[in-house]
PDB file of N, CA and C in Angstrom:
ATOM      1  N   UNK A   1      87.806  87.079  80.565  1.00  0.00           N
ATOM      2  CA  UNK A   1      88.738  86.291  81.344  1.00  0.00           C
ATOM      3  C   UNK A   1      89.624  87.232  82.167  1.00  0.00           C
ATOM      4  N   UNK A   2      89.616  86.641  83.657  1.00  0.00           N
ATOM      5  CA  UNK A   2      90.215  87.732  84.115  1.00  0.00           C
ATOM      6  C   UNK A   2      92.182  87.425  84.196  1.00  0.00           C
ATOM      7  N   UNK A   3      93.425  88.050  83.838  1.00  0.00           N
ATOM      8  CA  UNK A   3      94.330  88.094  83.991  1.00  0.00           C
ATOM      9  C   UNK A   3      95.029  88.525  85.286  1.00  0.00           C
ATOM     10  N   UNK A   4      96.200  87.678  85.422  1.00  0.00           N
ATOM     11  CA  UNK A   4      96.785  88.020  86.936  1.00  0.00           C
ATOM     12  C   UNK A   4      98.332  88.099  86.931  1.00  0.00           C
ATOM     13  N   UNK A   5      98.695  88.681  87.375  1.00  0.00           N
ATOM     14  CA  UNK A   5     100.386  89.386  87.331  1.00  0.00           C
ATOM     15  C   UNK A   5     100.661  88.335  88.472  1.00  0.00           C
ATOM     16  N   UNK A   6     101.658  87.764  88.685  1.00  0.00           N
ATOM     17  CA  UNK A   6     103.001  87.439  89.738  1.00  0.00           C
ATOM     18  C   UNK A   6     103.557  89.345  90.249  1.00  0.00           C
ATOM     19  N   UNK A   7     103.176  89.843  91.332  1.00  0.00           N
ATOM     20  CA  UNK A   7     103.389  90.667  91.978  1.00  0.00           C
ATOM     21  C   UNK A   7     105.188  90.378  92.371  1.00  0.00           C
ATOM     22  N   UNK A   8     105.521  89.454  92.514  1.00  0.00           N
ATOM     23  CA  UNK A   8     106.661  89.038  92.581  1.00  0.00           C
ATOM     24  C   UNK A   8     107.893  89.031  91.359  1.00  0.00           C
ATOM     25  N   UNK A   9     107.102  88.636  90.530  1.00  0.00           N
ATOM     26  CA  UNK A   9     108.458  88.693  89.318  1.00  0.00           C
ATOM     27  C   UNK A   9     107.791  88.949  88.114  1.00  0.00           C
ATOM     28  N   UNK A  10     106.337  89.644  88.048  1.00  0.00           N
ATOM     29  CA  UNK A  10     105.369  89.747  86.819  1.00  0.00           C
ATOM     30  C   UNK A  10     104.896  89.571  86.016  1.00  0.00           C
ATOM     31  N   UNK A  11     105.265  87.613  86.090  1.00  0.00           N
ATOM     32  CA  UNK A  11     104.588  86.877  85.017  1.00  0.00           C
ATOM     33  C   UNK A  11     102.962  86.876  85.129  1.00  0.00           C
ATOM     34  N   UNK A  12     102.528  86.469  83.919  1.00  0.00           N
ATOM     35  CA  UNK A  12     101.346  86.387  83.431  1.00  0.00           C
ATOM     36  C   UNK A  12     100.662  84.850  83.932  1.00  0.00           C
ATOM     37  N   UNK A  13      99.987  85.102  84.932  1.00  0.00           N
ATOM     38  CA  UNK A  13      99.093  83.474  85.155  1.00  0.00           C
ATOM     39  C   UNK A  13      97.841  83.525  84.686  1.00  0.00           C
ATOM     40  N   UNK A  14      97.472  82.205  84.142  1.00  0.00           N
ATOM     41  CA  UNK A  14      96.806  81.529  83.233  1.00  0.00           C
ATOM     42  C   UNK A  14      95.618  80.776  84.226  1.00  0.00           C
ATOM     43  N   UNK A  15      94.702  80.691  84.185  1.00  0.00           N
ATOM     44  CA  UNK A  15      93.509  79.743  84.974  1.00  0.00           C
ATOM     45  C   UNK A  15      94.502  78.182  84.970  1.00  0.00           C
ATOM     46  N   UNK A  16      94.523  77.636  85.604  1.00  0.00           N
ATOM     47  CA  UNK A  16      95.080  76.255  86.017  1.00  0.00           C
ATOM     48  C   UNK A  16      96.711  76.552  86.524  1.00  0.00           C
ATOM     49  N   UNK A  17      97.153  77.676  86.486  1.00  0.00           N
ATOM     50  CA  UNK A  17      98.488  78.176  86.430  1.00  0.00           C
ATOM     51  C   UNK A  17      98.713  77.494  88.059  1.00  0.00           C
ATOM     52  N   UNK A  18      99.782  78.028  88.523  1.00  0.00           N
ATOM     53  CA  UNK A  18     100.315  77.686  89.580  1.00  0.00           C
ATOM     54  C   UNK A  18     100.026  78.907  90.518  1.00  0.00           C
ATOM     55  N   UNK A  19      99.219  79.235  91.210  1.00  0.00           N
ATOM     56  CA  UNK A  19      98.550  80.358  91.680  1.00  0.00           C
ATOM     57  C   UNK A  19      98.789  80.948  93.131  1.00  0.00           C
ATOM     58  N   UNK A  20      99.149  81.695  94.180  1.00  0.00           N
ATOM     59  CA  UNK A  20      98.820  81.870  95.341  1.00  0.00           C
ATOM     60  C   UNK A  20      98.962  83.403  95.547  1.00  0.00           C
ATOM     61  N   UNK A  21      98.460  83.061  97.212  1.00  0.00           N
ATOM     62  CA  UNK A  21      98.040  84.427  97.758  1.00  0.00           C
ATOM     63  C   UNK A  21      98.646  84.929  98.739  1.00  0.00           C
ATOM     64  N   UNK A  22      99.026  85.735  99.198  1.00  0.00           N
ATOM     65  CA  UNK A  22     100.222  85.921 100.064  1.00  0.00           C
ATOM     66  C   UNK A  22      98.683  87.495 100.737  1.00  0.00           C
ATOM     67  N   UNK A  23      98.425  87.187 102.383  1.00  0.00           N
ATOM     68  CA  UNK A  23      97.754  88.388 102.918  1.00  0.00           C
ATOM     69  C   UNK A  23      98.466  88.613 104.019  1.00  0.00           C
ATOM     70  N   UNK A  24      98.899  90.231 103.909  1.00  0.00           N
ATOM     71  CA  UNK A  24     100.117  90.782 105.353  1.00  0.00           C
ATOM     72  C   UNK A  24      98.994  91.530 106.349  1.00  0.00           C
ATOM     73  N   UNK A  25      98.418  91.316 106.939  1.00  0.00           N
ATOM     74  CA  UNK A  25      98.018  92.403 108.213  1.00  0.00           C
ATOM     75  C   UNK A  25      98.661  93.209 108.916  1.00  0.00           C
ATOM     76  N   UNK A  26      99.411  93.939 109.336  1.00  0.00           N
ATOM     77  CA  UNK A  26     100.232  95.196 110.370  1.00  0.00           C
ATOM     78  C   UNK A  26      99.396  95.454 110.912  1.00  0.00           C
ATOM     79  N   UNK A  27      99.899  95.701 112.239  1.00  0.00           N
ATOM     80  CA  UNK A  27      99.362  96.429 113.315  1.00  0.00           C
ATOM     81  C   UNK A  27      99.195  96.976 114.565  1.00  0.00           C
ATOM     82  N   UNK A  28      99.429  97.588 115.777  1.00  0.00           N
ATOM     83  CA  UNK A  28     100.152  97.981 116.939  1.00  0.00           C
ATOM     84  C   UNK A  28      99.892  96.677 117.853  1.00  0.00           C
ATOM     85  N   UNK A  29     100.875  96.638 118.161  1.00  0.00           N
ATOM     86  CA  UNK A  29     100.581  95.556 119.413  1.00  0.00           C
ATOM     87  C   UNK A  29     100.712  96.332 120.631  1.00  0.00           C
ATOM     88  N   UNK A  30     100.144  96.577 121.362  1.00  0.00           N
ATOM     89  CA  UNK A  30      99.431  97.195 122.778  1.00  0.00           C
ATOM     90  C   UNK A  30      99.311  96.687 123.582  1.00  0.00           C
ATOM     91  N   UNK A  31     100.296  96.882 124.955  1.00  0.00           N
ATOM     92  CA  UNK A  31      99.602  96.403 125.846  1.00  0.00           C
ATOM     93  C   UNK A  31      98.685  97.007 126.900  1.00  0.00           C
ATOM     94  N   UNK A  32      97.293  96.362 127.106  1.00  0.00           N
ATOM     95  CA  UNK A  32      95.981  96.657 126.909  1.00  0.00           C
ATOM     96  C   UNK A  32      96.272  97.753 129.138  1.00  0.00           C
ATOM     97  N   UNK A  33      97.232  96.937 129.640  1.00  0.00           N
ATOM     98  CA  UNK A  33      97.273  97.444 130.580  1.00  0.00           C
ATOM     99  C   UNK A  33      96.253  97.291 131.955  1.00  0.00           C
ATOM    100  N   UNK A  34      95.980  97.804 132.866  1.00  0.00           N
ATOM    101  CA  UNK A  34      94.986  97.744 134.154  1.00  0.00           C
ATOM    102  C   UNK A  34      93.892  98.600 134.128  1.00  0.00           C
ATOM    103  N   UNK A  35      92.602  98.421 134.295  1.00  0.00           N
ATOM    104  CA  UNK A  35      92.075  98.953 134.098  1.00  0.00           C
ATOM    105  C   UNK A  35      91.954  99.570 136.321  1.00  0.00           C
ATOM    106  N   UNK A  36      91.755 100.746 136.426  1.00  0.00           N
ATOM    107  CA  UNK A  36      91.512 101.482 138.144  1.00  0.00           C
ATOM    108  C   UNK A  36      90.533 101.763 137.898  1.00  0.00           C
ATOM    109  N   UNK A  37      90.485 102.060 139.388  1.00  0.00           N
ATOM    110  CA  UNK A  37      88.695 103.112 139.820  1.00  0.00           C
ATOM    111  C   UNK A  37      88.550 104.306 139.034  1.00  0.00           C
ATOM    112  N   UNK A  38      90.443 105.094 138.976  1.00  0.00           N
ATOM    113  CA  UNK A  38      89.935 106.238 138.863  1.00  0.00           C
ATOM    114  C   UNK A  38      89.995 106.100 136.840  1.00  0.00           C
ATOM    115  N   UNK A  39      90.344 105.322 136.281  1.00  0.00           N
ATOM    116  CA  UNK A  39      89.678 105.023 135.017  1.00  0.00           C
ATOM    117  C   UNK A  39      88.361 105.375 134.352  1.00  0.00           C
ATOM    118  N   UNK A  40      87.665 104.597 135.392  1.00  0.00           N
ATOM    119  CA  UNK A  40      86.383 104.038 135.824  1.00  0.00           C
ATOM    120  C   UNK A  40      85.241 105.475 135.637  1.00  0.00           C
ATOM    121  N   UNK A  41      86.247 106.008 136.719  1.00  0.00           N
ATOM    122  CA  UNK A  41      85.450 107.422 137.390  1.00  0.00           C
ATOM    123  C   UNK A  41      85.936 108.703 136.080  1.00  0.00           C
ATOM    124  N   UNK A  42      86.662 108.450 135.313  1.00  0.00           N
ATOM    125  CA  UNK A  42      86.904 109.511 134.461  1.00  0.00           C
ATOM    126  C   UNK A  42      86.308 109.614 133.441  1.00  0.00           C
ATOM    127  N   UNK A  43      86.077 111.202 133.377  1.00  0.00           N
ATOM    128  CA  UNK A  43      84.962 111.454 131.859  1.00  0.00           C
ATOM    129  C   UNK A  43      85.757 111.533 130.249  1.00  0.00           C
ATOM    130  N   UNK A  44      85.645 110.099 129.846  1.00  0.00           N
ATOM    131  CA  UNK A  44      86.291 109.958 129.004  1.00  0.00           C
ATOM    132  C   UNK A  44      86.072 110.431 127.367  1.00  0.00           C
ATOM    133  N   UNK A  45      84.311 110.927 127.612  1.00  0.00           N
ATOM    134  CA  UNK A  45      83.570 111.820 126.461  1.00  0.00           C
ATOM    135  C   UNK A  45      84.401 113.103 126.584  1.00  0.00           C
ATOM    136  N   UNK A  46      84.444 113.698 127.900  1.00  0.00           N
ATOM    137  CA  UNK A  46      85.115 114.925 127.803  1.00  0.00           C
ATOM    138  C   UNK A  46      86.465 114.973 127.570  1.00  0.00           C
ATOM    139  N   UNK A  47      87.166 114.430 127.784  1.00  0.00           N
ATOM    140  CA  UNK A  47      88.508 114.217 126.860  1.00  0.00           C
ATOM    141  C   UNK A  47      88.525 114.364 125.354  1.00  0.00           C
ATOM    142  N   UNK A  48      87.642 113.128 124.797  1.00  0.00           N
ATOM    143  CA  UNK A  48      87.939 113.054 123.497  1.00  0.00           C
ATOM    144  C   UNK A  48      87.547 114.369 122.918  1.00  0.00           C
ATOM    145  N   UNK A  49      85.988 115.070 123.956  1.00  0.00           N
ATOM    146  CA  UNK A  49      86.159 116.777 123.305  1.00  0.00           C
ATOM    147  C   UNK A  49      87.077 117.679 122.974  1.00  0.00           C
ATOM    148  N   UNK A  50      87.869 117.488 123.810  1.00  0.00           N
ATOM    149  CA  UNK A  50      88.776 118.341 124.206  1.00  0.00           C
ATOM    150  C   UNK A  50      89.958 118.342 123.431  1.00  0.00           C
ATOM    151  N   UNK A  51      90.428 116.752 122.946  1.00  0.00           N
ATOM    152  CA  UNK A  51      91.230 116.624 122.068  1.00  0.00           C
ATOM    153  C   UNK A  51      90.805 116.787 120.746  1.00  0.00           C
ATOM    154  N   UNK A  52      89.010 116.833 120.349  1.00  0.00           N
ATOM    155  CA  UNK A  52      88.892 116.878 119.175  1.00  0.00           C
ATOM    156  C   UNK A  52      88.953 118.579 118.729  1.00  0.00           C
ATOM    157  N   UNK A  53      88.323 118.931 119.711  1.00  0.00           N
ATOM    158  CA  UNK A  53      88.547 120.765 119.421  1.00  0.00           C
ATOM    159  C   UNK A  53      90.292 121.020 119.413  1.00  0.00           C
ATOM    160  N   UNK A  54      91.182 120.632 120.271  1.00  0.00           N
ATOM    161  CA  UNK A  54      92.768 120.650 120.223  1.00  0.00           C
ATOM    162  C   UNK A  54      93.178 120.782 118.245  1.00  0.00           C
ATOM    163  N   UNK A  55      92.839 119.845 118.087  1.00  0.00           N
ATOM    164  CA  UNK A  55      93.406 119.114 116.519  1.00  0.00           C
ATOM    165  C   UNK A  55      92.342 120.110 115.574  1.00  0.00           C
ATOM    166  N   UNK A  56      91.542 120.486 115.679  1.00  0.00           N
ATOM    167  CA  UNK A  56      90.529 121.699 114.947  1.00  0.00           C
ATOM    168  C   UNK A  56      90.928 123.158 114.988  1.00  0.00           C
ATOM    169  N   UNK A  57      91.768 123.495 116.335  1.00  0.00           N
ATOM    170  CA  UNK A  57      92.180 124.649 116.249  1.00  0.00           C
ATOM    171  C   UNK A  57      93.488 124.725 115.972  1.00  0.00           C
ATOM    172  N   UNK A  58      94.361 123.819 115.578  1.00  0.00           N
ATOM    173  CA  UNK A  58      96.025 123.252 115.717  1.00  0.00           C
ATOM    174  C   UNK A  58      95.715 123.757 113.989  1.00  0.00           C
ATOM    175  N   UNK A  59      96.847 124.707 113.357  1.00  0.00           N
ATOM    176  CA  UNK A  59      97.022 124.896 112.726  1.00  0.00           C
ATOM    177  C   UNK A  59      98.262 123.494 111.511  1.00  0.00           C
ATOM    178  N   UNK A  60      98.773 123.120 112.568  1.00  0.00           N
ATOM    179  CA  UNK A  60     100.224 122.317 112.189  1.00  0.00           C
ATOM    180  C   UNK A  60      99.052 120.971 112.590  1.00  0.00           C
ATOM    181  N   UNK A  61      98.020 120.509 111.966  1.00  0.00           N
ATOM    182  CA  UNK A  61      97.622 119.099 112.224  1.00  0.00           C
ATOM    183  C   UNK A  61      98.663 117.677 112.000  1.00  0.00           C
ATOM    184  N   UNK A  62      98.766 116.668 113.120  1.00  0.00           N
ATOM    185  CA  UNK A  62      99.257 115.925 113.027  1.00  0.00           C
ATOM    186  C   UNK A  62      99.207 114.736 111.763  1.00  0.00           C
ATOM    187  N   UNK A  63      99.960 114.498 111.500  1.00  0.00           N
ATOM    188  CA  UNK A  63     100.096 113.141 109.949  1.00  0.00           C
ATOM    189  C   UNK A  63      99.409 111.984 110.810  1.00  0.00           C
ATOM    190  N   UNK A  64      98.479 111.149 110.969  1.00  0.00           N
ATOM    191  CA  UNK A  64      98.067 110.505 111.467  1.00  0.00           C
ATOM    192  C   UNK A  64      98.185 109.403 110.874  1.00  0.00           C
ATOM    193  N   UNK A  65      99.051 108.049 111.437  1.00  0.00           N
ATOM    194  CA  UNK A  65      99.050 106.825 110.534  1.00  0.00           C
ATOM    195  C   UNK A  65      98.023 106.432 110.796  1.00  0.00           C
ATOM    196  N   UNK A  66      97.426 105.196 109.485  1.00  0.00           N
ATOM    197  CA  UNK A  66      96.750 104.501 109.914  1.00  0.00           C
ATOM    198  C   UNK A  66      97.362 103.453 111.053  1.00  0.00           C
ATOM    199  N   UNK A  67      96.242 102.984 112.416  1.00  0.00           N
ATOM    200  CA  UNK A  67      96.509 102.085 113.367  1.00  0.00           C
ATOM    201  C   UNK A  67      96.829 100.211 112.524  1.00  0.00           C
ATOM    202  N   UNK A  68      96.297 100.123 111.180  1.00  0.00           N
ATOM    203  CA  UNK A  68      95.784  98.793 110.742  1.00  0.00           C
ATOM    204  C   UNK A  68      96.108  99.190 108.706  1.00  0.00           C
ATOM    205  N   UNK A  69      97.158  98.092 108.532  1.00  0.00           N
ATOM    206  CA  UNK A  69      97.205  98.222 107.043  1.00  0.00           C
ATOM    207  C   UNK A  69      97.190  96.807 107.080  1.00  0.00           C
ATOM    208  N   UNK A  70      96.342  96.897 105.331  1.00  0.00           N
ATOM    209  CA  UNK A  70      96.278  95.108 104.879  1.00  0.00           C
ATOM    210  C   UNK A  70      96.707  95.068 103.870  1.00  0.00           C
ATOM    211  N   UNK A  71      97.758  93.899 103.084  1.00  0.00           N
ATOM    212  CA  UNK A  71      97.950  94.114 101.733  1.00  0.00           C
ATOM    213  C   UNK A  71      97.754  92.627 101.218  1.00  0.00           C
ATOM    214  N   UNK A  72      97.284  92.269 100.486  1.00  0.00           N
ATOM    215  CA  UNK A  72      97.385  91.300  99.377  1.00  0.00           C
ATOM    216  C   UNK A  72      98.478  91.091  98.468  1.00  0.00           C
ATOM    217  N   UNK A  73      98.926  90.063  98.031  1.00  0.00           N
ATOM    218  CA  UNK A  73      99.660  90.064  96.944  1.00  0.00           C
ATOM    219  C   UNK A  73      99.530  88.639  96.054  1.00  0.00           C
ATOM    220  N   UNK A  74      99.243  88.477  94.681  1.00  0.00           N
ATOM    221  CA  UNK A  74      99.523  87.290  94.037  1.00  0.00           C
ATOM    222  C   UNK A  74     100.945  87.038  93.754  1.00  0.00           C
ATOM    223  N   UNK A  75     101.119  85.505  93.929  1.00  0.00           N
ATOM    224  CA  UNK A  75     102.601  84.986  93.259  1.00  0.00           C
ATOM    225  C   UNK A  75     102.322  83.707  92.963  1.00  0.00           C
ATOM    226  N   UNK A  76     103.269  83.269  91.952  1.00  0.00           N
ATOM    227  CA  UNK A  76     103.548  82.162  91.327  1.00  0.00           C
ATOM    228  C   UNK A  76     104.209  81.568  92.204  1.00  0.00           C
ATOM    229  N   UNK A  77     104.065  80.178  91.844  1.00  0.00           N
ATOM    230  CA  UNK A  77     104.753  78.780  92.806  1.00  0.00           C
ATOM    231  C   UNK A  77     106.390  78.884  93.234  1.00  0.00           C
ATOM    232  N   UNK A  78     107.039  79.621  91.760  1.00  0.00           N
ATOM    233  CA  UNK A  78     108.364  79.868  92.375  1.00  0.00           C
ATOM    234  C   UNK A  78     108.944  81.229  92.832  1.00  0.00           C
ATOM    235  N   UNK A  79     108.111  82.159  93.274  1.00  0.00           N
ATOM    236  CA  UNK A  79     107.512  83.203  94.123  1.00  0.00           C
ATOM    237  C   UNK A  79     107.415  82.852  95.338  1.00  0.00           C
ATOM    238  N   UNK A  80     106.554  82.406  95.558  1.00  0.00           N
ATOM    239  CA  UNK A  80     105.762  81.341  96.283  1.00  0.00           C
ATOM    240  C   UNK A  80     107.275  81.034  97.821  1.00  0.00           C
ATOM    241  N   UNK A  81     107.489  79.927  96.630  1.00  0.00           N
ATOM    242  CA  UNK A  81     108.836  79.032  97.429  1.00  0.00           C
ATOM    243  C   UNK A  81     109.748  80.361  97.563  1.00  0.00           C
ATOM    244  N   UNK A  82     110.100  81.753  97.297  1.00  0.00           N
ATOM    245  CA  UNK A  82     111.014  82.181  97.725  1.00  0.00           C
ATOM    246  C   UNK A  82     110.752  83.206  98.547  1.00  0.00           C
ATOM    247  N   UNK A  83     109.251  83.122  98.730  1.00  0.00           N
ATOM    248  CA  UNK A  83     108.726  84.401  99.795  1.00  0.00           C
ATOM    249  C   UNK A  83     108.840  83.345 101.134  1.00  0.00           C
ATOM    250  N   UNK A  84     108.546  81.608 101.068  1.00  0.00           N
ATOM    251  CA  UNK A  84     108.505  81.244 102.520  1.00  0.00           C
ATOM    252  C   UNK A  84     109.626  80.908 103.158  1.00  0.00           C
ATOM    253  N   UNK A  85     110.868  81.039 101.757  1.00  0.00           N
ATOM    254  CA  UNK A  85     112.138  81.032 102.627  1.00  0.00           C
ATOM    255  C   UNK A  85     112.753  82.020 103.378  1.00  0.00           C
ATOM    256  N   UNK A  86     112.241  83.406 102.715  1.00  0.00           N
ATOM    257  CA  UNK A  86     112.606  84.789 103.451  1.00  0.00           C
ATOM    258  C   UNK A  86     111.671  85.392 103.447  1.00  0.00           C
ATOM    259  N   UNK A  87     110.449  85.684 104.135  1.00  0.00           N
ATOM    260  CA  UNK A  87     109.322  86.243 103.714  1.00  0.00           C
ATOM    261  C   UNK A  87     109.714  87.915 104.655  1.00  0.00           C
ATOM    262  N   UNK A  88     110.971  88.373 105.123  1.00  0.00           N
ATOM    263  CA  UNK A  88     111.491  89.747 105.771  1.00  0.00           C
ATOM    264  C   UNK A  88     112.332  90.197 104.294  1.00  0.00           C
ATOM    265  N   UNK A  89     112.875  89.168 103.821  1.00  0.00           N
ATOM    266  CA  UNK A  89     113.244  89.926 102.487  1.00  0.00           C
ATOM    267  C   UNK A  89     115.015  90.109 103.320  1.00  0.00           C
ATOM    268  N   UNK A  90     115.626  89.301 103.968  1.00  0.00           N
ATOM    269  CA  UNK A  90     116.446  89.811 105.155  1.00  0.00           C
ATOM    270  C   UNK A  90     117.907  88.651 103.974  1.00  0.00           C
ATOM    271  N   UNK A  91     117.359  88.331 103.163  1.00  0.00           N
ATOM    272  CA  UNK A  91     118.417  87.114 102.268  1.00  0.00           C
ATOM    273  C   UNK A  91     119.033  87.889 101.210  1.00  0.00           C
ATOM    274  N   UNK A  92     118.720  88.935 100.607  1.00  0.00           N
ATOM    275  CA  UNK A  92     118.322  89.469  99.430  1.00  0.00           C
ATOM    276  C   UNK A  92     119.007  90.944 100.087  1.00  0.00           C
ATOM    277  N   UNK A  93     118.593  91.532 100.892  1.00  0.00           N
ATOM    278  CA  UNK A  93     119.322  92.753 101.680  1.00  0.00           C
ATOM    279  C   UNK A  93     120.167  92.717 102.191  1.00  0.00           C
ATOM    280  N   UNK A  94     121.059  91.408 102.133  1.00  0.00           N
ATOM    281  CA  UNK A  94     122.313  90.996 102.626  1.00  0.00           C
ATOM    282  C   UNK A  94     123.594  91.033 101.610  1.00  0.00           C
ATOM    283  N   UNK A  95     122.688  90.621  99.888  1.00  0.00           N
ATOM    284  CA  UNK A  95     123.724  90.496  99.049  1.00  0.00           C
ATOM    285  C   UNK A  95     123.798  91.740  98.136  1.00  0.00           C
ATOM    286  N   UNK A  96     123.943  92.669  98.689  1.00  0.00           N
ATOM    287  CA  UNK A  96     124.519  94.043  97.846  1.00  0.00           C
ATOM    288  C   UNK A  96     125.674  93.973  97.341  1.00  0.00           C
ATOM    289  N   UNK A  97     126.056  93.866  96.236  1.00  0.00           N
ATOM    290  CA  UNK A  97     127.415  94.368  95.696  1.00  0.00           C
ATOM    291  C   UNK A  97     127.904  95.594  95.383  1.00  0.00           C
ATOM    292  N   UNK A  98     129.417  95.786  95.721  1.00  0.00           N
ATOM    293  CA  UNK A  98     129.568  97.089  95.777  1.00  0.00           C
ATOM    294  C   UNK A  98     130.902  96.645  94.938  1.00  0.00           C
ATOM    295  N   UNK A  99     131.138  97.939  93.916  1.00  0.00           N
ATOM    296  CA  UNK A  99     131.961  97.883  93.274  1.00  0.00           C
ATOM    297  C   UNK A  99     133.461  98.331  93.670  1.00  0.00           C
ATOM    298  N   UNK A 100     134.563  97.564  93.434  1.00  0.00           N
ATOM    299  CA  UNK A 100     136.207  97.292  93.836  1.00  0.00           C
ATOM    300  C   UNK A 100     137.110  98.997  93.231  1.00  0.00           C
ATOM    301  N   UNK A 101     136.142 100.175  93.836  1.00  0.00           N
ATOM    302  CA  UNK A 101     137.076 100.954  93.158  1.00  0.00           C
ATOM    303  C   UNK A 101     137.744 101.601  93.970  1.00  0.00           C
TER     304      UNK A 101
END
């Protein structure tokens, strides 16, 4: 039997439990821009050579993010209801208490 955590508050769900799925995609939004002649007319194999030998001889290689992250998460129903009221988390990062000293 397979077992499932609330990623949210780490209860234990049960087959018939109150179940869901929460999937985040990220990713650059780009704008794609005009494509010209001289686009068109440029050797765009020889570039990417050029940059791939660049990054091969670059001692200090760049940290390269990924362009595309996906995450999954399970939560329970009252998970659930409190991820679609703030799903930025922007409710919760508001109420810091700080102590009167």
């Amino acid at each position: 039997m397979l077992t499932v955590s609330c990623d949210g508050c780490g209860k234990q769900m049960r087959p018939g439990d109150d179940h869901h799925i929460v999937k985040i995609e990220v990713f650059a939004a780009r704008d794609p821009g005009k494509l010209t002649e001289a686009d068109l007319d440029e050797d765009h194999l020889q570039s990417i050579s050029e940059l791939l030998q660049r990054l091969e001889n670059s001692e200090n290689n760049p940290d390269l993010e990924p362009t595309c992250c996906r995450r999954r998460y399970d939560l329970c129903g009252e998970c659930r209801k409190r991820y679609l009221r703030d799903p930025l988390g922007r409710e919760s990062a508001s109420k810091v208490l700080f102590s009167k000293n």
